[in-house]
Protein backbone atom coordinates (compact mmCIF):
# COMPACT_ATOMS: atom_id res chain seq x y z
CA UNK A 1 0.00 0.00 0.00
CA UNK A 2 1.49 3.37 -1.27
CA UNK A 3 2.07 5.69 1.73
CA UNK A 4 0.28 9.06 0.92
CA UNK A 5 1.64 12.52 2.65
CA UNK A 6 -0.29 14.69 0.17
CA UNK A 7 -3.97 14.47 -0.24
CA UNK A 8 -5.45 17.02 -3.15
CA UNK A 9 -8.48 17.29 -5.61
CA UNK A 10 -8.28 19.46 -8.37
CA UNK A 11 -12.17 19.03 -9.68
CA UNK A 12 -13.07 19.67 -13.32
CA UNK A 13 -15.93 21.71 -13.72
CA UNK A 14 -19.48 19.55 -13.29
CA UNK A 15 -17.68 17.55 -10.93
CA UNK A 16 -19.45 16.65 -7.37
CA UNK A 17 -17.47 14.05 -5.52
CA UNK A 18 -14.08 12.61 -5.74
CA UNK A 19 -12.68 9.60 -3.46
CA UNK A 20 -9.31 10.41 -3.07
CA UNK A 21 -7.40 7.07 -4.08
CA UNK A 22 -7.16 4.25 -0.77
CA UNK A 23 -3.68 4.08 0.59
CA UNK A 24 -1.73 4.61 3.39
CA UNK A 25 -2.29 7.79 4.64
CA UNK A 26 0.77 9.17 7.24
CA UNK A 27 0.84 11.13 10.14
CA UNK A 28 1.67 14.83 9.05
CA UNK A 29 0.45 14.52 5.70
CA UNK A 30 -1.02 17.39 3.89
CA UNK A 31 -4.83 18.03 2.82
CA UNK A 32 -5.01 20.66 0.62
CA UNK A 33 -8.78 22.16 -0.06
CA UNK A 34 -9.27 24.48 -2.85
CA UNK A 35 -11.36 27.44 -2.09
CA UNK A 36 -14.95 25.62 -3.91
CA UNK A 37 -14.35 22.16 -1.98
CA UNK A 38 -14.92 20.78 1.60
CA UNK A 39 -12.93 17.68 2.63
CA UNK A 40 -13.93 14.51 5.09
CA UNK A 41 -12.00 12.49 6.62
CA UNK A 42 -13.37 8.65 6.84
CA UNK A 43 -12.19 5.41 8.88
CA UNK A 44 -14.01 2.54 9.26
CA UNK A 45 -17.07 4.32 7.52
CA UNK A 46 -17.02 6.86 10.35
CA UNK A 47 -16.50 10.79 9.48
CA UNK A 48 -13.69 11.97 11.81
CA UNK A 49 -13.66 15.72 10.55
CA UNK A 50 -13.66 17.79 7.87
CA UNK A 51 -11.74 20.38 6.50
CA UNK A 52 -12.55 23.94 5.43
CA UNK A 53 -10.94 25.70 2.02
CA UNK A 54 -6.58 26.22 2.56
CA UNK A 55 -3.77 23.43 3.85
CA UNK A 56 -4.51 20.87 6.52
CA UNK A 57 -1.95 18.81 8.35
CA UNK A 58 -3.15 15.31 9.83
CA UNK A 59 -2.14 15.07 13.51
CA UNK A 60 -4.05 13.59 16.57
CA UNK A 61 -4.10 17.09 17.89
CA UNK A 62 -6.13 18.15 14.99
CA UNK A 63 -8.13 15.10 14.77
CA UNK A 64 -8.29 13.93 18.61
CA UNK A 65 -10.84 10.61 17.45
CA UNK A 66 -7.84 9.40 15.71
CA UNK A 67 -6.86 8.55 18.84
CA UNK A 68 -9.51 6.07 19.51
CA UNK A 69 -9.33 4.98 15.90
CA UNK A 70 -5.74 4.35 15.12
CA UNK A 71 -3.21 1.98 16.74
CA UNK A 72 -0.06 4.10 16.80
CA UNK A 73 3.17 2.43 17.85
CA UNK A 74 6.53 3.75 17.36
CA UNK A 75 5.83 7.38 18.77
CA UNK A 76 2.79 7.90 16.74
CA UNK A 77 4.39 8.42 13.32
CA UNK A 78 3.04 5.19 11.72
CA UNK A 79 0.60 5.45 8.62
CA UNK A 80 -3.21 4.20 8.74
CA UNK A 81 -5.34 3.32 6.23
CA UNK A 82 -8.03 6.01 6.06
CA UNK A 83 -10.38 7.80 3.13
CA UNK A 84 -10.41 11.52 2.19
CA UNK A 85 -13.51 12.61 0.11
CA UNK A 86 -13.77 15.90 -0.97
CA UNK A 87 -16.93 17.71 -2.14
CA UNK A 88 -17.53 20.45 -4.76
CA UNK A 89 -19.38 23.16 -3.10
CA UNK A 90 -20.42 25.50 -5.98
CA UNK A 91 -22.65 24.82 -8.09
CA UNK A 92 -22.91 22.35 -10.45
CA UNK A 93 -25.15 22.94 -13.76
CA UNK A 94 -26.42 21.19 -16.63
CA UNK A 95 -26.67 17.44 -15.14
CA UNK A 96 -28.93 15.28 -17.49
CA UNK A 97 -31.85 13.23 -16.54
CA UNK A 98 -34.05 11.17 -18.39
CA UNK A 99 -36.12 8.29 -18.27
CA UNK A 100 -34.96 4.68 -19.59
CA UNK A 101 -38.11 3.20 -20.61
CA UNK A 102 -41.35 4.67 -21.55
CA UNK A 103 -43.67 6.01 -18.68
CA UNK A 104 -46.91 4.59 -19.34
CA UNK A 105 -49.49 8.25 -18.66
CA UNK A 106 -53.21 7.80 -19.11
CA UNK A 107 -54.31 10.70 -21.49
CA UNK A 108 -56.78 12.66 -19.26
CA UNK A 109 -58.51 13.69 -22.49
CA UNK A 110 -59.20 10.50 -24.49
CA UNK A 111 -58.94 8.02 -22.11
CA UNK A 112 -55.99 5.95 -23.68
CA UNK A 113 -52.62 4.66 -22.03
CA UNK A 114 -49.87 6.34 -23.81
CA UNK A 115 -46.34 5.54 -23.69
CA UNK A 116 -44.41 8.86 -22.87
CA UNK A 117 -40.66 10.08 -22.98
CA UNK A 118 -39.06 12.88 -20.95
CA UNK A 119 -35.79 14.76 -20.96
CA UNK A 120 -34.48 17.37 -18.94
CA UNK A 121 -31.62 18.90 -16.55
CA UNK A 122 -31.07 20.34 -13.19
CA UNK A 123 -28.63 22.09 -11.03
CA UNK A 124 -27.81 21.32 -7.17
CA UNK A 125 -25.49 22.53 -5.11
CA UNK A 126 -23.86 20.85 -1.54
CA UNK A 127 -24.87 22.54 1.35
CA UNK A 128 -24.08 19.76 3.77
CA UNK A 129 -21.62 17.64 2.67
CA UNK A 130 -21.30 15.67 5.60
CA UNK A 131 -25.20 14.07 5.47
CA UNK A 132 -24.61 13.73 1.43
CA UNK A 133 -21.50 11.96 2.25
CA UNK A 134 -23.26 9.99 4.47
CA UNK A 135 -26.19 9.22 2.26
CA UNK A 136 -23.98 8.10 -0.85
CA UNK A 137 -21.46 6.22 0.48
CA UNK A 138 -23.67 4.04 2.66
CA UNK A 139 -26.68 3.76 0.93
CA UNK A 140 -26.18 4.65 -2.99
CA UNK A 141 -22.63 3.67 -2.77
CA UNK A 142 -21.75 6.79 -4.96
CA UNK A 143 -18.19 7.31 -4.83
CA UNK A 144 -17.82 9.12 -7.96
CA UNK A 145 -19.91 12.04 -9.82
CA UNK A 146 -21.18 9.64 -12.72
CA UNK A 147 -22.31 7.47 -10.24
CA UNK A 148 -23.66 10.27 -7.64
CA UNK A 149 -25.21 11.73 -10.72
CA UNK A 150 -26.83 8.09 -11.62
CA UNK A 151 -28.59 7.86 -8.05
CA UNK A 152 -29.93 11.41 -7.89
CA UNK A 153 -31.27 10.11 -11.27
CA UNK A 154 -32.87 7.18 -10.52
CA UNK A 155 -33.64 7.13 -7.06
CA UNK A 156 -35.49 10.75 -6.48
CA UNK A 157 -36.09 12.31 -9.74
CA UNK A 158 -37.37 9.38 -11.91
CA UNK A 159 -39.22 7.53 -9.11
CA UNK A 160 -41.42 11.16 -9.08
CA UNK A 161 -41.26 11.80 -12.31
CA UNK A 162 -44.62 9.79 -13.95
CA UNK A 163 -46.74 11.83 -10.75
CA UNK A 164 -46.30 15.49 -11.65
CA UNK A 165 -46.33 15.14 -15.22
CA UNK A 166 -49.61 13.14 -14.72
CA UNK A 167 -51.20 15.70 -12.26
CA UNK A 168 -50.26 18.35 -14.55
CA UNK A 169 -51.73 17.57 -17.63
CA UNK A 170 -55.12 16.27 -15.33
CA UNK A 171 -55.69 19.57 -13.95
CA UNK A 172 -54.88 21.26 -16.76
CA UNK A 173 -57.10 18.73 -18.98
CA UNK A 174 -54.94 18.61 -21.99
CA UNK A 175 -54.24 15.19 -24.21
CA UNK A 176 -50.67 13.88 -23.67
CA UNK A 177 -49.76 14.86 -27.57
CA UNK A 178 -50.17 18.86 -26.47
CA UNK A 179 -47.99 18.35 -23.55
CA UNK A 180 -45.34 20.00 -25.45
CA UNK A 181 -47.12 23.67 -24.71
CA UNK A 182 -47.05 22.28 -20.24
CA UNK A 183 -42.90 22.03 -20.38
CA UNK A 184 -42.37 25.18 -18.07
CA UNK A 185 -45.01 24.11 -15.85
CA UNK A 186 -44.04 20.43 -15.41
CA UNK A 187 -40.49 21.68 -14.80
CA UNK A 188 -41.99 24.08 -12.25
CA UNK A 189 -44.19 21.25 -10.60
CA UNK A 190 -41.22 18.84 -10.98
CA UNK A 191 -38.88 21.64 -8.69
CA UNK A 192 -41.18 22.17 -6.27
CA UNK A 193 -41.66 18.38 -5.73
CA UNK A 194 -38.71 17.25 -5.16
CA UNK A 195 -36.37 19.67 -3.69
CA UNK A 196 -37.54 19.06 -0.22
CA UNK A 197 -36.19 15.25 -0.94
CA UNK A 198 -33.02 17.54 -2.42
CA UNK A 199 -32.72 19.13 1.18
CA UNK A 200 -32.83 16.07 2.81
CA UNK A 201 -29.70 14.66 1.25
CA UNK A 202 -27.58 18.04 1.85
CA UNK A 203 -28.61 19.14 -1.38
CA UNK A 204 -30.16 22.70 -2.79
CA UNK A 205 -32.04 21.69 -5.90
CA UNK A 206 -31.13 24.90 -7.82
CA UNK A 207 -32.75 24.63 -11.08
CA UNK A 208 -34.84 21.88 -12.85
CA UNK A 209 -35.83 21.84 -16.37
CA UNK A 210 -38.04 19.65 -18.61
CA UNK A 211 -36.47 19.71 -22.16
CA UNK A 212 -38.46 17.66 -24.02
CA UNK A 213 -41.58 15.44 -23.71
CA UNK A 214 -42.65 12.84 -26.53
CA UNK A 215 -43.85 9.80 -27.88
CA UNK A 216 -43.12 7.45 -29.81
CA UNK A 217 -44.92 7.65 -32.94
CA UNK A 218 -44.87 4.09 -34.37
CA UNK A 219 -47.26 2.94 -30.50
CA UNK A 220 -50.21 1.89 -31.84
CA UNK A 221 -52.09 3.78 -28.86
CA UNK A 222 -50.51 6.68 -30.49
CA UNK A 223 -51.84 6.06 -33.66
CA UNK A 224 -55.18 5.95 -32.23
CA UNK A 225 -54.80 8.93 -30.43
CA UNK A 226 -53.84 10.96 -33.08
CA UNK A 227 -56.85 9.95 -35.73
CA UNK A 228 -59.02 10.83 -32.95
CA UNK A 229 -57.58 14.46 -32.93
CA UNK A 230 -57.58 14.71 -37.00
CA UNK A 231 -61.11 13.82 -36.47
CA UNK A 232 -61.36 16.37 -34.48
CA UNK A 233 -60.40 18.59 -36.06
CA UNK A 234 -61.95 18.07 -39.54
CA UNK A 235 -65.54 18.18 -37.36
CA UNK A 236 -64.18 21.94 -36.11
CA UNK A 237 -63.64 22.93 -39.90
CA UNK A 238 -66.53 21.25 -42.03
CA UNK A 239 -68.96 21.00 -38.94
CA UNK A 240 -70.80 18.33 -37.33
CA UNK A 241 -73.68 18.10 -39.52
CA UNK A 242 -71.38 18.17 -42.67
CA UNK A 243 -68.57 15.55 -40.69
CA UNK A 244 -71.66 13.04 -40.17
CA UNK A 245 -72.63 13.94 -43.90
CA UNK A 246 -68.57 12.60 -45.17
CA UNK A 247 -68.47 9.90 -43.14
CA UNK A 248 -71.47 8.37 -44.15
CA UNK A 249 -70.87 8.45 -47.68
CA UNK A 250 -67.25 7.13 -47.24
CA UNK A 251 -68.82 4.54 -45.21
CA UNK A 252 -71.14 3.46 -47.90
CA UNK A 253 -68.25 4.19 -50.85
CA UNK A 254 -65.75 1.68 -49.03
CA UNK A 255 -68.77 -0.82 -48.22
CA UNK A 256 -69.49 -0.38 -52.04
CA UNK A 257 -66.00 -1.31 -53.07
CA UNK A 258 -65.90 -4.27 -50.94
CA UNK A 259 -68.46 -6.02 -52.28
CA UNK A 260 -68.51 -5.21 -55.57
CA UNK A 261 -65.61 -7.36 -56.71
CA UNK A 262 -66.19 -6.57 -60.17
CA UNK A 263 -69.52 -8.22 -60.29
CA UNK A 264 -72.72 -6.97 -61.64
CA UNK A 265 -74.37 -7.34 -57.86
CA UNK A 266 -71.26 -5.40 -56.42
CA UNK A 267 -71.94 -2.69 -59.53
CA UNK A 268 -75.59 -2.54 -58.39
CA UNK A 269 -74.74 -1.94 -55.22
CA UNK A 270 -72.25 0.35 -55.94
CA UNK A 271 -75.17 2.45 -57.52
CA UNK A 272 -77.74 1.84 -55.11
CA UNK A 273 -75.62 3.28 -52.66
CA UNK A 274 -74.52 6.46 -55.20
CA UNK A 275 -78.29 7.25 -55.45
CA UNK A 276 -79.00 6.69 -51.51
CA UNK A 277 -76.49 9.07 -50.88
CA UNK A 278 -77.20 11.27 -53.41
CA UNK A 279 -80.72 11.71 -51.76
CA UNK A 280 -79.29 12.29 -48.42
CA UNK A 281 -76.87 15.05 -49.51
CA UNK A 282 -79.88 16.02 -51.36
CA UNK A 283 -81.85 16.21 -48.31
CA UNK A 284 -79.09 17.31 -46.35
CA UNK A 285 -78.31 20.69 -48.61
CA UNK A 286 -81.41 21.85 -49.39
CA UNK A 287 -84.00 20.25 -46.81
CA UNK A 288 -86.36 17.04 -47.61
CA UNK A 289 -89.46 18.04 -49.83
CA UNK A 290 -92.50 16.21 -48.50
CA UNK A 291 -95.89 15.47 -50.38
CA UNK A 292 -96.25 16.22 -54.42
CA UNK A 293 -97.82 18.40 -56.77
CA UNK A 294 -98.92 21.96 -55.62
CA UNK A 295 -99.04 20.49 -52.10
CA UNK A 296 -95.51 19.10 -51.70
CA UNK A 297 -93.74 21.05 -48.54
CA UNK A 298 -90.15 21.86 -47.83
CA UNK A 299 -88.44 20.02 -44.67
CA UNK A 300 -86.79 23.15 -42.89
CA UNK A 301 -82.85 21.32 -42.85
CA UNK A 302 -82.76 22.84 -38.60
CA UNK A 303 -86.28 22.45 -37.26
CA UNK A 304 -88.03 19.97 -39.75
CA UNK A 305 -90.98 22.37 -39.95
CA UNK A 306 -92.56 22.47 -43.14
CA UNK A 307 -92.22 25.50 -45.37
CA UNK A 308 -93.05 26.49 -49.09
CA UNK A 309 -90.80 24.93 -51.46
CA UNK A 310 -89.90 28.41 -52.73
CA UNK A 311 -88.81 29.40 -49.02
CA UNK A 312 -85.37 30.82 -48.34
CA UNK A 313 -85.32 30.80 -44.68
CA UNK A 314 -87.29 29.08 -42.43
CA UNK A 315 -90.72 30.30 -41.12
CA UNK A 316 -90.36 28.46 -37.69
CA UNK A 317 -86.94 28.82 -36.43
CA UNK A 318 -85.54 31.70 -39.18
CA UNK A 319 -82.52 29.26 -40.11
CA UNK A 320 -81.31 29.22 -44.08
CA UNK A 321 -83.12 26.72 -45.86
CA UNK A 322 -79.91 25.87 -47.33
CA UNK A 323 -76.74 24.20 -45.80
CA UNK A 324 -74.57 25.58 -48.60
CA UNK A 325 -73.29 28.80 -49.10
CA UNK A 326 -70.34 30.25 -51.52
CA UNK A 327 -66.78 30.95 -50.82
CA UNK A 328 -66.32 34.14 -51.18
CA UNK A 329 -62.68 33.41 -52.18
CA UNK A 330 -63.18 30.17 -55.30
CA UNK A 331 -67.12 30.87 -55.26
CA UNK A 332 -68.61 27.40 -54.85
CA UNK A 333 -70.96 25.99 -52.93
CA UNK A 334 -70.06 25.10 -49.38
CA UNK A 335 -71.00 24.02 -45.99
CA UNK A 336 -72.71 26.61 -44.55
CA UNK A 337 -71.10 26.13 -40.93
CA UNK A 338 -67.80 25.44 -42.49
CA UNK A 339 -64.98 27.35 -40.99
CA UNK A 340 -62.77 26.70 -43.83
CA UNK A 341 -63.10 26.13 -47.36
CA UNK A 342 -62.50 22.25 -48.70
CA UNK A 343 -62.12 23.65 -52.07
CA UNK A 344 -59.63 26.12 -51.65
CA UNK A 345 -58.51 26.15 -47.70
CA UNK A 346 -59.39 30.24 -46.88
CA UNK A 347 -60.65 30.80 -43.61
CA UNK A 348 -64.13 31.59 -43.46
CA UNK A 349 -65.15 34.84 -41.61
């Protein structure tokens, strides 16, 4: 065992811990602190002292548990095998977390289980480095920053994690695929959570930042998810009446095509169901006319009342008889509660 008389860190910026290497150390020898660290003295898993910024010498006078600790023959000037970690006390930015596997969220919106990335980083800074000294070498067994780093990870902020995203995006009633636009106020909820846990460990949780929340697009949950919002939002543009009015006749198109095969009964079909919904979009336009002749009466499209088949607007409710209107941008015939043109895409004032 190499016998040590100088003991020294010099820490490279992001750096948290460092276990100065095991050996021999010798009475007299030298612990020099730079002016961002704190030093501990360890034997037997037991913290003797520790040592402020500037140049220590290790002597029982200094250290009167050595005392107890060490056997010292020979006049006291025999070496012991002892461990000197030193701690970074300024701040240390930009560590990474992230998770490993998918958190599985439950989309508050929809109703769906969702598999859901995050990625973010934080900032902490020692404020008692004996109880983090404590904490990592006897229960993460963190001797190193990587590995101090790894149980911060995986042990406080991960573990947490799934529960304020989650709360978030409840109270706030949005579908996991906006949770993009929530990244400022998950990282806000995330700080507040667990910086008391932080404290406990010695720690100030300066600053804590969500980066990024996604998913993975090939998840067939995600798949679902999304048609449902495309759904959505064709009903916003075309309207509800019109939306029912598509999907019905590429219900009956696709129903058409299937059994047709290239038979005559699938071509009859294929008509029957062209001239169905060719009366319903008929009917669905420019309201149902009931009775013939000089009698025959115009279905108001809103209300159902009956009206004169030269009517423009209803005489019960006052609606447009019509469910069309023109663009005023390509002039043809649209929805009349559409909010955008399906001919030509301009917004609809």
């Amino acid at each position: 065992m190499a016998l040590i008389d100088i003991v020294q860190w010099k820490n490279a910026p992001g750096e948290i811990i460092y276990r100065f290497p095991e050996g021999a150390i010798s009475l007299g020898a030298q612990v020099f602190v730079q002016e961002n660290q704190e030093a501990i003295l360890f034997k037997d898993g037991k913290a003797l002292d520790s040592f402020a910024p500037g140049r220590h010498t290790l002597v029982t006078g200094n250290i009167p548990l050595l005392d107890k600790l060490v056997n010292l023959p020979f006049g006291g000037d025999s070496p012991f095998p002892a461990e000197v970690y030193f701690i970074n006390r300024t701040e240390v930015p930009n560590l990474k977390w992230g998770t490993k596997l998918p958190l599985q969220l439950q989309d508050p919106v929809y109703n769906v289980a969702v598999p859901v990335r995050a990625f973010g980083s934080y900032s902490i800074k020692v404020t008692d480095a004996r109880s983090l000294l404590i904490m990592a070498i006897g229960t993460w067994h963190a001797t190193s920053s990587e590995q101090m780093g790894t149980a911060l990870r995986d042990l406080i902020i991960l573990p947490r994690l799934q529960d304020f995203i989650s709360e978030t995006i409840v109270d706030r009633k949005v579908t996991v695929l906006k949770i993009a636009t929530l990244l400022d106020e998950i990282g806000a909820a995330g700080k507040d959570r667990i910086a008391s846990e932080f404290g406990g460990y010695g720690l100030e949780l300066v600053r804590f930042v969500v980066e990024s929340i996604n998913v993975p697009e090939d998840d067939e949950s995600v798949k679902r998810l999304k048609k449902a919002l495309a759904d959505k939002a064709e009903i916003d543009i075309l309207g509800q009446d019109s939306y029912k009015m598509k999907r019905t006749f590429d219900t009956m198109e696709k129903a058409a095509s299937a059994e047709g095969g290239g038979n005559m009964m699938g071509a009859g079909m294929g008509l029957g169901a062209g001239a169905t919904m060719g009366t319903m979009m008929k009917d669905m336009m420019q309201g149902t006319v009931t009775g013939s002749g000089s009698g025959a009466k115009l279905l108001c499209p809103h209300c159902r009342a009956e009206n004169q088949p030269q009517a423009k607007f209803c005489s019960s409710c006052g609606k447009p008889m019509s469910f069309t209107r023109e663009c005023p941008a390509c002039k043809k015939n649209i929805p009349a509660d559409a909010k955008f043109c399906p001919e030509c895409g301009k917004k609809i004032d």
